[in-house]
N, C-alpha and C. Protein backbone atom coordinates (compact mmCIF):
# COMPACT_ATOMS: atom_id res chain seq x y z
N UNK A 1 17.36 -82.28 -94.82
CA UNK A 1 17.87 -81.13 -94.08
C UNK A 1 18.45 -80.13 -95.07
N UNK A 2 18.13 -79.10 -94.85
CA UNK A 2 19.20 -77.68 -95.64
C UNK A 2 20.29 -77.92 -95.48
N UNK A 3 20.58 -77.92 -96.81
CA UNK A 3 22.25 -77.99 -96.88
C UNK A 3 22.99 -76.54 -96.58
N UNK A 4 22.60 -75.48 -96.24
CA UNK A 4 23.67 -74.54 -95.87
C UNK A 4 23.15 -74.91 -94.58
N UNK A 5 24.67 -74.28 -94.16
CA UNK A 5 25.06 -74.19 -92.42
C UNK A 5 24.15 -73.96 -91.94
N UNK A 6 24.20 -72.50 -92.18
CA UNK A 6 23.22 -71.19 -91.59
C UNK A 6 21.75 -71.66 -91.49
N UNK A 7 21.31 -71.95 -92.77
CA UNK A 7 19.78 -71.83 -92.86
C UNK A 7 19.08 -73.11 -92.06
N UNK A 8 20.38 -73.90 -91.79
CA UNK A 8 19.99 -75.22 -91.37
C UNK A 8 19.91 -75.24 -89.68
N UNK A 9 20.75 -73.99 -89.21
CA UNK A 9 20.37 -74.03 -87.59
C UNK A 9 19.53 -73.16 -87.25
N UNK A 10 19.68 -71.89 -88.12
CA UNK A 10 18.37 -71.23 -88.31
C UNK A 10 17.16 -71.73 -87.61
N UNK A 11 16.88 -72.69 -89.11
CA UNK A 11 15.56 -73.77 -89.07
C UNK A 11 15.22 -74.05 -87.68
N UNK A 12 16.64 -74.95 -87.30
CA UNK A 12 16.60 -76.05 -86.17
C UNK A 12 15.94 -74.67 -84.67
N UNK A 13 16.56 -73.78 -85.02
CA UNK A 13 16.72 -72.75 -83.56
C UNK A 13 15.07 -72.03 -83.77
N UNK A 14 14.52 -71.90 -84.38
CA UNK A 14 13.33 -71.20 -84.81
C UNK A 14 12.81 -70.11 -86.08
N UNK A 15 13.89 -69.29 -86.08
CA UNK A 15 13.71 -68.65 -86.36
C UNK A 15 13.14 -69.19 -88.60
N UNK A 16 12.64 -68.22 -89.26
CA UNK A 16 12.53 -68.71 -90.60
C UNK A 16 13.96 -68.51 -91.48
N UNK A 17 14.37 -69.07 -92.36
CA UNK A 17 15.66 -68.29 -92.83
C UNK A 17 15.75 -67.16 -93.60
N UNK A 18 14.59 -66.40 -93.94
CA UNK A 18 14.51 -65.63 -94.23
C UNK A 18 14.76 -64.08 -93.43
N UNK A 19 14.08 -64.72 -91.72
CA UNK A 19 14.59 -64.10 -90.92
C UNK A 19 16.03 -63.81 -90.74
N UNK A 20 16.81 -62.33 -90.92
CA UNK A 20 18.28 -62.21 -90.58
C UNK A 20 18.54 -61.38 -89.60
N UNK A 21 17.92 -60.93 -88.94
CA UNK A 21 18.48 -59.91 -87.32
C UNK A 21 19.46 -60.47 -86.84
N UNK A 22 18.92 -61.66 -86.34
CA UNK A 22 20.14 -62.60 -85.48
C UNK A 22 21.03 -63.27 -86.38
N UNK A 23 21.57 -62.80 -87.87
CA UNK A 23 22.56 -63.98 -88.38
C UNK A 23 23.80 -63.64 -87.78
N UNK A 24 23.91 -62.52 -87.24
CA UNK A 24 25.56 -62.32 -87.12
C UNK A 24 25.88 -62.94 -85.72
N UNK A 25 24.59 -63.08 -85.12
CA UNK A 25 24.91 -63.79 -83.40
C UNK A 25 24.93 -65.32 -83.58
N UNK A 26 23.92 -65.76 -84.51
CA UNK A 26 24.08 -67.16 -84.76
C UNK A 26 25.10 -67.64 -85.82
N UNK A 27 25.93 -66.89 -86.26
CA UNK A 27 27.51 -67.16 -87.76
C UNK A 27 28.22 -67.35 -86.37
N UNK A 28 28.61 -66.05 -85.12
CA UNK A 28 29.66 -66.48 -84.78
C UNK A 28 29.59 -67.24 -83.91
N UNK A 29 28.06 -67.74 -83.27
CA UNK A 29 28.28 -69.27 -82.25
C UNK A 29 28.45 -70.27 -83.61
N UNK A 30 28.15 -70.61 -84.75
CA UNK A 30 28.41 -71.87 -85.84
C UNK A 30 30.06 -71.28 -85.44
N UNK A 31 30.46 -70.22 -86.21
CA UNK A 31 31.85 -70.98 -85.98
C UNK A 31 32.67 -70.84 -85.10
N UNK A 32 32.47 -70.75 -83.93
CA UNK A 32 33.02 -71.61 -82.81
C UNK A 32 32.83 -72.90 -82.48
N UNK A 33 31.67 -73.30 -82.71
CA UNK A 33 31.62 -75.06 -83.17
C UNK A 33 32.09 -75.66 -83.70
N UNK A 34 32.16 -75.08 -84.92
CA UNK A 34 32.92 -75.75 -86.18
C UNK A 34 34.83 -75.19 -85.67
N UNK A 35 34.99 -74.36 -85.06
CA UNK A 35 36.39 -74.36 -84.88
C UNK A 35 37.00 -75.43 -83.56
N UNK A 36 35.92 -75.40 -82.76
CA UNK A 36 35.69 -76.89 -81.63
C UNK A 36 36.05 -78.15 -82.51
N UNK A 37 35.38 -78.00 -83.39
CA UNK A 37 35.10 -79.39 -84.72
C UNK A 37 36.38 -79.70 -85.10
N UNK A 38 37.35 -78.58 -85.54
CA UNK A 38 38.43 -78.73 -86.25
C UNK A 38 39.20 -79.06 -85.54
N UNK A 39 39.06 -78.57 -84.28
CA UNK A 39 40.30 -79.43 -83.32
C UNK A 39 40.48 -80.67 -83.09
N UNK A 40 39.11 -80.98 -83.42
CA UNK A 40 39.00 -82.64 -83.07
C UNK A 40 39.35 -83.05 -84.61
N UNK A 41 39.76 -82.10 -85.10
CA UNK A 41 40.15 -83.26 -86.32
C UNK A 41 38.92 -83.28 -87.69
N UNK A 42 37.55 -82.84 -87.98
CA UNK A 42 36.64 -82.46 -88.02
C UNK A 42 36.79 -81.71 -89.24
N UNK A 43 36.24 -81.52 -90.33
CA UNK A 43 36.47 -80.08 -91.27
C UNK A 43 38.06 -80.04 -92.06
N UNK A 44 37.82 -79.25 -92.75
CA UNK A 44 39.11 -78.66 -93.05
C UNK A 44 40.04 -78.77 -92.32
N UNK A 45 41.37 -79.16 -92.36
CA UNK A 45 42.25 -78.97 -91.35
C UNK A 45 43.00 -77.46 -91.19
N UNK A 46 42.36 -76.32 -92.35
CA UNK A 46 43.06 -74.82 -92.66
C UNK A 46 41.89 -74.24 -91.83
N UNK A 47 40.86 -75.22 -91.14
CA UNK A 47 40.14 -74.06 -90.38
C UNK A 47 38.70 -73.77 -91.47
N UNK A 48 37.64 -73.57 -91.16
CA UNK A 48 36.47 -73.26 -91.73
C UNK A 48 35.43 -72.40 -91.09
N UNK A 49 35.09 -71.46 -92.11
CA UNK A 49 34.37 -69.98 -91.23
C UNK A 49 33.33 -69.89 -91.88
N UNK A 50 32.22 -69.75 -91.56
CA UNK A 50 30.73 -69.67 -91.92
C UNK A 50 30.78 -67.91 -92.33
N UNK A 51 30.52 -67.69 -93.23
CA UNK A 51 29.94 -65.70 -93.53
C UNK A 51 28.51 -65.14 -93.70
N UNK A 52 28.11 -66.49 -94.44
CA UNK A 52 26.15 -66.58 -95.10
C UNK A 52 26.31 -68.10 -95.24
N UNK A 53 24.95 -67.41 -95.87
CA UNK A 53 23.82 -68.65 -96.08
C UNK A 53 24.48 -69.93 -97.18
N UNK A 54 25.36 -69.59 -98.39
CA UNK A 54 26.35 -70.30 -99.20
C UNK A 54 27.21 -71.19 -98.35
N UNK A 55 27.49 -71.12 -97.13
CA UNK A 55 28.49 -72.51 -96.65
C UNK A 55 27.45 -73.67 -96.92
N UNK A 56 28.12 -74.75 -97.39
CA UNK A 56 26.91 -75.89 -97.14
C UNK A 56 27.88 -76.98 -95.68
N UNK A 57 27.25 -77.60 -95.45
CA UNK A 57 27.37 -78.53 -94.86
C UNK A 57 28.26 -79.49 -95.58
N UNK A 58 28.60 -79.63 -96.66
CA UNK A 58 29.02 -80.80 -98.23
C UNK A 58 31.00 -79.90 -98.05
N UNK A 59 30.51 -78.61 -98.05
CA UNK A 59 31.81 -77.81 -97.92
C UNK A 59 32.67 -77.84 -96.64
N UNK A 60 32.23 -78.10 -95.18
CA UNK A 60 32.63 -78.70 -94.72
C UNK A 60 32.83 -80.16 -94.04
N UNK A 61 32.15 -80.97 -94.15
CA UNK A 61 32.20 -82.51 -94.01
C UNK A 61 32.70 -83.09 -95.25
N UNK A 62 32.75 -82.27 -96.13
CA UNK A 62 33.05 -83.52 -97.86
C UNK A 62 31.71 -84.29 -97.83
N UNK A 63 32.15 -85.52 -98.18
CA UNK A 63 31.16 -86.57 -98.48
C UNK A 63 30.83 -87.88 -97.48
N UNK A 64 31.85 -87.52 -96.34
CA UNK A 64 31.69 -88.38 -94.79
C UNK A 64 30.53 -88.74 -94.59
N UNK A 65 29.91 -89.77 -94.70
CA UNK A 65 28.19 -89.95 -94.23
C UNK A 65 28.26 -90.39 -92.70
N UNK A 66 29.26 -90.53 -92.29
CA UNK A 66 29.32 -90.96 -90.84
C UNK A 66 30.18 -89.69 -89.59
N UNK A 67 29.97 -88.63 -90.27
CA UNK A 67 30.50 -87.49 -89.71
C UNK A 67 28.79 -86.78 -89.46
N UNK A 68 27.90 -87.17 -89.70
CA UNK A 68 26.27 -86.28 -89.69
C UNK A 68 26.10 -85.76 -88.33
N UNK A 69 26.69 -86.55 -87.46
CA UNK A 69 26.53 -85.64 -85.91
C UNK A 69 27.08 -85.08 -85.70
N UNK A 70 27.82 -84.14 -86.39
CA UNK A 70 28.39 -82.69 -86.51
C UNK A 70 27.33 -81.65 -86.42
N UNK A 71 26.31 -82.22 -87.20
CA UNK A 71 24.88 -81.49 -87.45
C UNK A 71 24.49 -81.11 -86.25
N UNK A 72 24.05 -82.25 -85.80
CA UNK A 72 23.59 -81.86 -84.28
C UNK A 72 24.45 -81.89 -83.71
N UNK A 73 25.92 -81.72 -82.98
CA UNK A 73 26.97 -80.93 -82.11
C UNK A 73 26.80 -79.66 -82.60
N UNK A 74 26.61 -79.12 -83.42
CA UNK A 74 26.78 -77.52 -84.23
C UNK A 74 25.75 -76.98 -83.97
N UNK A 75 24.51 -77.66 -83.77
CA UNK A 75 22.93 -76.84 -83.42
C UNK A 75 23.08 -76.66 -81.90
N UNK A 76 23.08 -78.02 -81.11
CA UNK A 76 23.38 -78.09 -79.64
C UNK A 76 24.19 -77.03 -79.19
N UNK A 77 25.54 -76.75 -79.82
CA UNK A 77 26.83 -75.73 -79.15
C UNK A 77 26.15 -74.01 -79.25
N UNK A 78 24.92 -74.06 -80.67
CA UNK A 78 24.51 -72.90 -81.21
C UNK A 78 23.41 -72.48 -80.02
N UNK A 79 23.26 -73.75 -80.47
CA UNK A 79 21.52 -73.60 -78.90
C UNK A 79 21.94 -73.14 -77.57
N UNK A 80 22.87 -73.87 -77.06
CA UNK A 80 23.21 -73.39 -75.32
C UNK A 80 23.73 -71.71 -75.44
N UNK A 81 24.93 -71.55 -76.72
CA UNK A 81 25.18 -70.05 -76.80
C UNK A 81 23.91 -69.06 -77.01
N UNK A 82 23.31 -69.38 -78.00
CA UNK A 82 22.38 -68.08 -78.75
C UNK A 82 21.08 -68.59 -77.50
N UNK A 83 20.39 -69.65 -77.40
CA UNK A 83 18.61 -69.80 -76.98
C UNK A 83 19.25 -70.68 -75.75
N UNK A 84 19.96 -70.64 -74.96
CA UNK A 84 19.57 -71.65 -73.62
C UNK A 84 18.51 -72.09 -72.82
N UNK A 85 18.29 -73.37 -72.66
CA UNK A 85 17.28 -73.72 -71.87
C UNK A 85 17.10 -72.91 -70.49
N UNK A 86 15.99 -72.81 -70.26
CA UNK A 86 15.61 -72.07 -68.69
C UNK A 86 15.88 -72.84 -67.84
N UNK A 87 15.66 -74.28 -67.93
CA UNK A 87 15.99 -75.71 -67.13
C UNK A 87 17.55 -76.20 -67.29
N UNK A 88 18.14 -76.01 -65.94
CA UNK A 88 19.10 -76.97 -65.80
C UNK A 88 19.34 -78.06 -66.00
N UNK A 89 18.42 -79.20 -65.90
CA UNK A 89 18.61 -79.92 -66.09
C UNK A 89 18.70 -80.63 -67.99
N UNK A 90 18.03 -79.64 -68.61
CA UNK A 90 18.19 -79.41 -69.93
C UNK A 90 19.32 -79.12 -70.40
N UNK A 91 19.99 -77.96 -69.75
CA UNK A 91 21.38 -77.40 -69.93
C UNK A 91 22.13 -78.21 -69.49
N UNK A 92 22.31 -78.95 -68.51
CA UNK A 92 23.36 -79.92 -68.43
C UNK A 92 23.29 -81.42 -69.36
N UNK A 93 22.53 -81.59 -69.61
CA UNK A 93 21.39 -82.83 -70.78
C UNK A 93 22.56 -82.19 -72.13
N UNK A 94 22.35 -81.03 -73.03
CA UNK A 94 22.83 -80.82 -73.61
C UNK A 94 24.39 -80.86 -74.14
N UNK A 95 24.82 -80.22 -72.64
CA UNK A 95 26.32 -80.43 -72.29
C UNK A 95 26.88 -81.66 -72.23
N UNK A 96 26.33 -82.76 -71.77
CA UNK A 96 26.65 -84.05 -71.72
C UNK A 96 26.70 -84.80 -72.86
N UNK A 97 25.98 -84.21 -73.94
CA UNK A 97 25.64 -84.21 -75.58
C UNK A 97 26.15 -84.23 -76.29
N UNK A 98 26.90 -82.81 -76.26
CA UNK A 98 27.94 -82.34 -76.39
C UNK A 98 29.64 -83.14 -76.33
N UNK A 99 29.49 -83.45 -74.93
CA UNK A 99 30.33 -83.56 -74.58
C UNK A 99 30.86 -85.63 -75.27
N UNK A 100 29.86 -86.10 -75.62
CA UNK A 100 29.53 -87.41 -75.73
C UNK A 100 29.65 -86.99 -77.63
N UNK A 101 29.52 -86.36 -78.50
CA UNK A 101 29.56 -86.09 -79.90
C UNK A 101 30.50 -85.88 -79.86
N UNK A 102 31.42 -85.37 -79.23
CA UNK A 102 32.72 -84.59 -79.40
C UNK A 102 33.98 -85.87 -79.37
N UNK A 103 33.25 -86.61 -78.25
CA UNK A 103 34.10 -87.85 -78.43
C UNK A 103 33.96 -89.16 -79.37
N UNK A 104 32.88 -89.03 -79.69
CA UNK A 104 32.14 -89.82 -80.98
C UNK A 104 33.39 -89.35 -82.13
N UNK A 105 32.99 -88.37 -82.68
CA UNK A 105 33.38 -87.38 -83.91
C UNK A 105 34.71 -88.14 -83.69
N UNK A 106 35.72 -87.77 -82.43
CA UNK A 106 37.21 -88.09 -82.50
C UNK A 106 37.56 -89.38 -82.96
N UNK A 107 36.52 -89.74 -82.11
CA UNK A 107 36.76 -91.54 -82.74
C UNK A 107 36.58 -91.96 -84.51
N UNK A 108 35.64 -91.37 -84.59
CA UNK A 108 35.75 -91.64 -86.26
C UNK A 108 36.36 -90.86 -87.18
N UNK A 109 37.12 -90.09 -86.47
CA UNK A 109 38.64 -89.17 -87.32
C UNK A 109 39.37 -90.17 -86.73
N UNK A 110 39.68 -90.57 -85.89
CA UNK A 110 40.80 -91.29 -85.61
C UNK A 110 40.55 -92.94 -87.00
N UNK A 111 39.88 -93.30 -86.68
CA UNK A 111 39.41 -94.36 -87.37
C UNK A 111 39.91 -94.39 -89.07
N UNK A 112 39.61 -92.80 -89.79
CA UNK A 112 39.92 -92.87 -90.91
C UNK A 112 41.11 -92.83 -91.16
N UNK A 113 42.22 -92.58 -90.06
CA UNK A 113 43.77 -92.59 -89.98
C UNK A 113 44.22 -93.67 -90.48
């Protein structure tokens, strides 16, 4: 996977990363994820803000190999904001996803306590 943020949901969402029209709509759904993230404990605890393509993924997780479904909570939260499914039942699929990573993630911040 691309190690920057950006180029890595990019990828995931469609677009090429070369493509930039949409970076400023897809920076500020990443960091509202990643500020979702931090609440749970997640990231930096001073808070972490995506600007370009230079955030990596390494810059915010460190070296956690058991934090990787951040990856996908951060594409998922990007996806329902920026590209939502036409199907409900997709959109709620996601949300439940969501909602199921979010409590994952806590648990293994809590864990490293």
């Amino acid at each position: 996977m691309e190690e920057s943020i950006l180029n890595s949901i990019k990828d995931l969402l469609g677009p090429d990363s070369d493509y930039d029209v949409f970076d400023n709509e897809i920076l500020i759904h990443i960091n509202m994820a990643l500020s979702v993230l931090t609440q749970h404990g997640v990231g930096p605890s001073e808070g972490f803000i995506v600007k370009d393509a230079d955030a990596t993924w390494q810059d915010f997780l460190g070296d956690s190999k058991d934090l990787e479904m951040a990856k996908t909570y951060v594409y998922m939260k990007v996806k329902m904001a920026f590209d939502p499914p036409t199907s409900s039942f997709m959109l709620t699929s996601l949300k439940e996803a969501c909602q199921e990573y979010e409590w994952r993630l806590m648990v293994a911040m809590d864990d490293k306590k």
